[in-house]
N, C-alpha and C. Protein backbone atom coordinates (compact mmCIF):
# COMPACT_ATOMS: atom_id res chain seq x y z
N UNK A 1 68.37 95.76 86.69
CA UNK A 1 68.61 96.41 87.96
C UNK A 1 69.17 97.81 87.72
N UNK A 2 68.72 98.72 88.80
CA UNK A 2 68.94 100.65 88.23
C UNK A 2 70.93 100.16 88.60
N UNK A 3 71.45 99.49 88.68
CA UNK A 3 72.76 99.55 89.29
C UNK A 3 73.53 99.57 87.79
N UNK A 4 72.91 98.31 87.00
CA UNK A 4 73.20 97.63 85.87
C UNK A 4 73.07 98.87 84.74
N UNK A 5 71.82 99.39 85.03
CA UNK A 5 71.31 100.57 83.94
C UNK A 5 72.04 101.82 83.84
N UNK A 6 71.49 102.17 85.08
CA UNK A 6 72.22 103.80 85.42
C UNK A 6 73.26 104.23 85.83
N UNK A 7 74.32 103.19 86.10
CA UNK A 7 75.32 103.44 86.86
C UNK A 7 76.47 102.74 85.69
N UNK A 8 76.42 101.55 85.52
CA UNK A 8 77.43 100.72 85.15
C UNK A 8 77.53 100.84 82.99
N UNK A 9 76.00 100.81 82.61
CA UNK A 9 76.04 100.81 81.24
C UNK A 9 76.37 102.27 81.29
N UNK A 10 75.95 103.12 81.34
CA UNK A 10 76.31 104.57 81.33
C UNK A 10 77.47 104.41 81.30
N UNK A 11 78.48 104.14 82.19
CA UNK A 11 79.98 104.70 82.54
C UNK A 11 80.64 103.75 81.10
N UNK A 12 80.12 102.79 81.18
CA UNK A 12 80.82 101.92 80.40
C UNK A 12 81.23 102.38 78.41
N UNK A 13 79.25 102.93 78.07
CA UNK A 13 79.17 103.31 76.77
C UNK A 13 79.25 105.06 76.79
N UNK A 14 79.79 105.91 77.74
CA UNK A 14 79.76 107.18 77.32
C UNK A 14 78.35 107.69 77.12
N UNK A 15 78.55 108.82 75.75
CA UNK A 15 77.45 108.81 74.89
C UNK A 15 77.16 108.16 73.58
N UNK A 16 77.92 106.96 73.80
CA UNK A 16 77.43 106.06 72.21
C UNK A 16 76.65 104.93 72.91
N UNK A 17 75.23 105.29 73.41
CA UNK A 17 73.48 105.06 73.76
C UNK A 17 73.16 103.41 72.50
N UNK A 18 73.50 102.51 73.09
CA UNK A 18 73.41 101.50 71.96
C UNK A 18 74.41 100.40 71.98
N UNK A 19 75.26 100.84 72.49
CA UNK A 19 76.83 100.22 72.02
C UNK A 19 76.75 98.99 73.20
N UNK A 20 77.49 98.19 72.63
CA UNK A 20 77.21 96.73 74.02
C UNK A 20 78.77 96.50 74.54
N UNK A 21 79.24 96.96 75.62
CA UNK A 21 79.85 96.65 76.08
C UNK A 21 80.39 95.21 76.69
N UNK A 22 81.37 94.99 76.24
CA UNK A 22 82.16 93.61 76.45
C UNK A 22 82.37 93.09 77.75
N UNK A 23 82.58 91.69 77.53
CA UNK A 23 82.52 91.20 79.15
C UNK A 23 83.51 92.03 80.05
N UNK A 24 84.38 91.88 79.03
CA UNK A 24 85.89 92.70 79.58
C UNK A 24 85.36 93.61 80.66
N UNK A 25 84.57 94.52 79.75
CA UNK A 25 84.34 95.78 80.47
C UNK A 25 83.43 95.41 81.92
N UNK A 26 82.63 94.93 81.68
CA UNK A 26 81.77 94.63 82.95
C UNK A 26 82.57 94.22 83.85
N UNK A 27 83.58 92.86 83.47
CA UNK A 27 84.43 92.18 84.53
C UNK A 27 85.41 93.49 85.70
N UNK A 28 85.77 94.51 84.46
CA UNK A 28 86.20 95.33 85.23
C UNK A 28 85.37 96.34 86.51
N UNK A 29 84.29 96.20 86.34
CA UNK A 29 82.99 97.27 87.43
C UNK A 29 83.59 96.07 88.20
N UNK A 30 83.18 94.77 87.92
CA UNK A 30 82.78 93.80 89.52
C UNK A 30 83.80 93.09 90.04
N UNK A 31 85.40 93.24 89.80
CA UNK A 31 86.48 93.06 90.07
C UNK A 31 86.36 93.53 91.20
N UNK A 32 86.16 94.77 91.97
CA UNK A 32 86.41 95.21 93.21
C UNK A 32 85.07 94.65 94.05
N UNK A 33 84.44 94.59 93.59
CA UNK A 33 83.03 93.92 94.83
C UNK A 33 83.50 92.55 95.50
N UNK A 34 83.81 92.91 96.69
CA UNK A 34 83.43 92.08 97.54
C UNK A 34 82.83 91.24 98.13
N UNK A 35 82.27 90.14 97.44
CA UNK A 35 80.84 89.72 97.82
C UNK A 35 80.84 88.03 97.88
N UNK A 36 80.43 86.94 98.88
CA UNK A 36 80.52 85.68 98.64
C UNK A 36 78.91 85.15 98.88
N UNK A 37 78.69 83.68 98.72
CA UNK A 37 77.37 83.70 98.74
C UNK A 37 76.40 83.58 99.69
N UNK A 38 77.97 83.52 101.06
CA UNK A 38 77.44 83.45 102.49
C UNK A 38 76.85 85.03 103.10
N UNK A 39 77.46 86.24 101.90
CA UNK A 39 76.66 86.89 102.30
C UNK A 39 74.99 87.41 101.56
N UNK A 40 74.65 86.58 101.03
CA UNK A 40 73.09 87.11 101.10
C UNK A 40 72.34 86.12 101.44
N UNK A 41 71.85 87.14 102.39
CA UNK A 41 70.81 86.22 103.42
C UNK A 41 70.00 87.66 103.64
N UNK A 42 68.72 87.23 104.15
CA UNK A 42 67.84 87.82 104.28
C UNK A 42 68.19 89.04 105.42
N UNK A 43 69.15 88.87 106.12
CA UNK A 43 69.25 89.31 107.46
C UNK A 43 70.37 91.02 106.85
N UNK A 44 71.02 90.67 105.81
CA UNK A 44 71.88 91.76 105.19
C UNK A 44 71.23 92.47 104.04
N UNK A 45 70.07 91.57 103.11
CA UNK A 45 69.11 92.29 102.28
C UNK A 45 68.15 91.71 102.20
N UNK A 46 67.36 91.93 103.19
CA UNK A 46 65.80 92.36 103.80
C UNK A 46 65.06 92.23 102.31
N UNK A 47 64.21 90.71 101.89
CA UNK A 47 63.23 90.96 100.84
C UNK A 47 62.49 92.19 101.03
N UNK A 48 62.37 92.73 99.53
CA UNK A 48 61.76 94.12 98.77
C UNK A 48 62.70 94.94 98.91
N UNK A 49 62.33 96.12 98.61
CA UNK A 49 62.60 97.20 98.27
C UNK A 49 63.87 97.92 99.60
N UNK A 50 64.10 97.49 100.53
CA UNK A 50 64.87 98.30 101.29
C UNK A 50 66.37 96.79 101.76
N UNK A 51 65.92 95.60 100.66
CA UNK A 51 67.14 94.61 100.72
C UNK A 51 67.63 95.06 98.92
N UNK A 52 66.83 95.73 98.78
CA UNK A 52 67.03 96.10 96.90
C UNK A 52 68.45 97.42 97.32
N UNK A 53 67.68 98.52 98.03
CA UNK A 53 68.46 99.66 98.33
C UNK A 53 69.77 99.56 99.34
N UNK A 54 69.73 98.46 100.23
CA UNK A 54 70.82 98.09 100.78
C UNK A 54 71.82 97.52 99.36
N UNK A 55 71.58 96.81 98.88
CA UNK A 55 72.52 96.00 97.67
C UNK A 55 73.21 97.05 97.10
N UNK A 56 72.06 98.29 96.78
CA UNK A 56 72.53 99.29 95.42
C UNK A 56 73.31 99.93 96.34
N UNK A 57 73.45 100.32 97.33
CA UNK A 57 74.13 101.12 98.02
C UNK A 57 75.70 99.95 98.18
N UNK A 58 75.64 99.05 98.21
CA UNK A 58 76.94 98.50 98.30
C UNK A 58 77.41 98.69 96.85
N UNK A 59 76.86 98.05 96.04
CA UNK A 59 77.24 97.94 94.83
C UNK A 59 77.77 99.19 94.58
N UNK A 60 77.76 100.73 94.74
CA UNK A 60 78.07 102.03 94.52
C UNK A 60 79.05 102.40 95.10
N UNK A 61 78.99 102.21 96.17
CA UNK A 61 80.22 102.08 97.30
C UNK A 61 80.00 103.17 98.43
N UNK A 62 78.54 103.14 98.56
CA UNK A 62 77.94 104.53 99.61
C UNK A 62 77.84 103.59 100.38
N UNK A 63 77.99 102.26 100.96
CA UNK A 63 78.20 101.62 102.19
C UNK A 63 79.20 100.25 101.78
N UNK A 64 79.75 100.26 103.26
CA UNK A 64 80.42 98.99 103.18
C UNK A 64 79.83 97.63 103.68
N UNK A 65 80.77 96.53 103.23
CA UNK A 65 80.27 95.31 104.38
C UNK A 65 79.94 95.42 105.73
N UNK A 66 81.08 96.62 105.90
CA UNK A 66 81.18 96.70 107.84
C UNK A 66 80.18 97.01 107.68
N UNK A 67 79.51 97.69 106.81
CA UNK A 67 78.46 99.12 107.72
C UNK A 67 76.98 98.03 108.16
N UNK A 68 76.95 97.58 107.65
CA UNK A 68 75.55 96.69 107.90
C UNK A 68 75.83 95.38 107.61
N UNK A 69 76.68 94.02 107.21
CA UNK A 69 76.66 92.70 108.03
C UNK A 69 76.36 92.32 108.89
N UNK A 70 75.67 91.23 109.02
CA UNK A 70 75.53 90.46 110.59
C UNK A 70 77.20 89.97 110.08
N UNK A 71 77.58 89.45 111.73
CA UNK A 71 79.14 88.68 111.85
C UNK A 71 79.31 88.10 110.63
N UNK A 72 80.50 87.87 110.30
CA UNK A 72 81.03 87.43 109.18
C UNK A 72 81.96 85.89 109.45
N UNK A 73 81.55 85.74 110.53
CA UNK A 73 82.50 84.58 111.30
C UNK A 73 81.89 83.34 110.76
């Protein structure tokens, strides 16, 4: 996933292009995500490409839960 690639291994290995970053490190990106399994449903990420770009946009933090959830009740 471009989230996994371009965003998260990047920050993680610098410029040492190779290097495998530890769970440690990952645990630390997804510590702050917010996320349970009641929320994915089709209705918050829309199969293809625009339930793909909703996700990456959370995952980044260019939108929130508020911004697009159905109720959370």
């Amino acid at each position: 996933m471009k989230f996994l690639k371009s965003d998260v291994y990047l920050k993680l290995v610098g410029n040492n292009i190779g290097d495998i970053p530890s769970l440690e490190d990952f645990s630390d990106i997804f510590r702050d995500i917010d996320l349970e399994d009641k929320d994915f449903t089709t209705r918050n990420f829309a199969p293809g490409s625009g339930g793909q770009s909703a996700f990456y946009k959370l995952l980044t933090g260019q939108l929130s839960k508020e911004d697009f959830f159905e109720d959370q009740s």
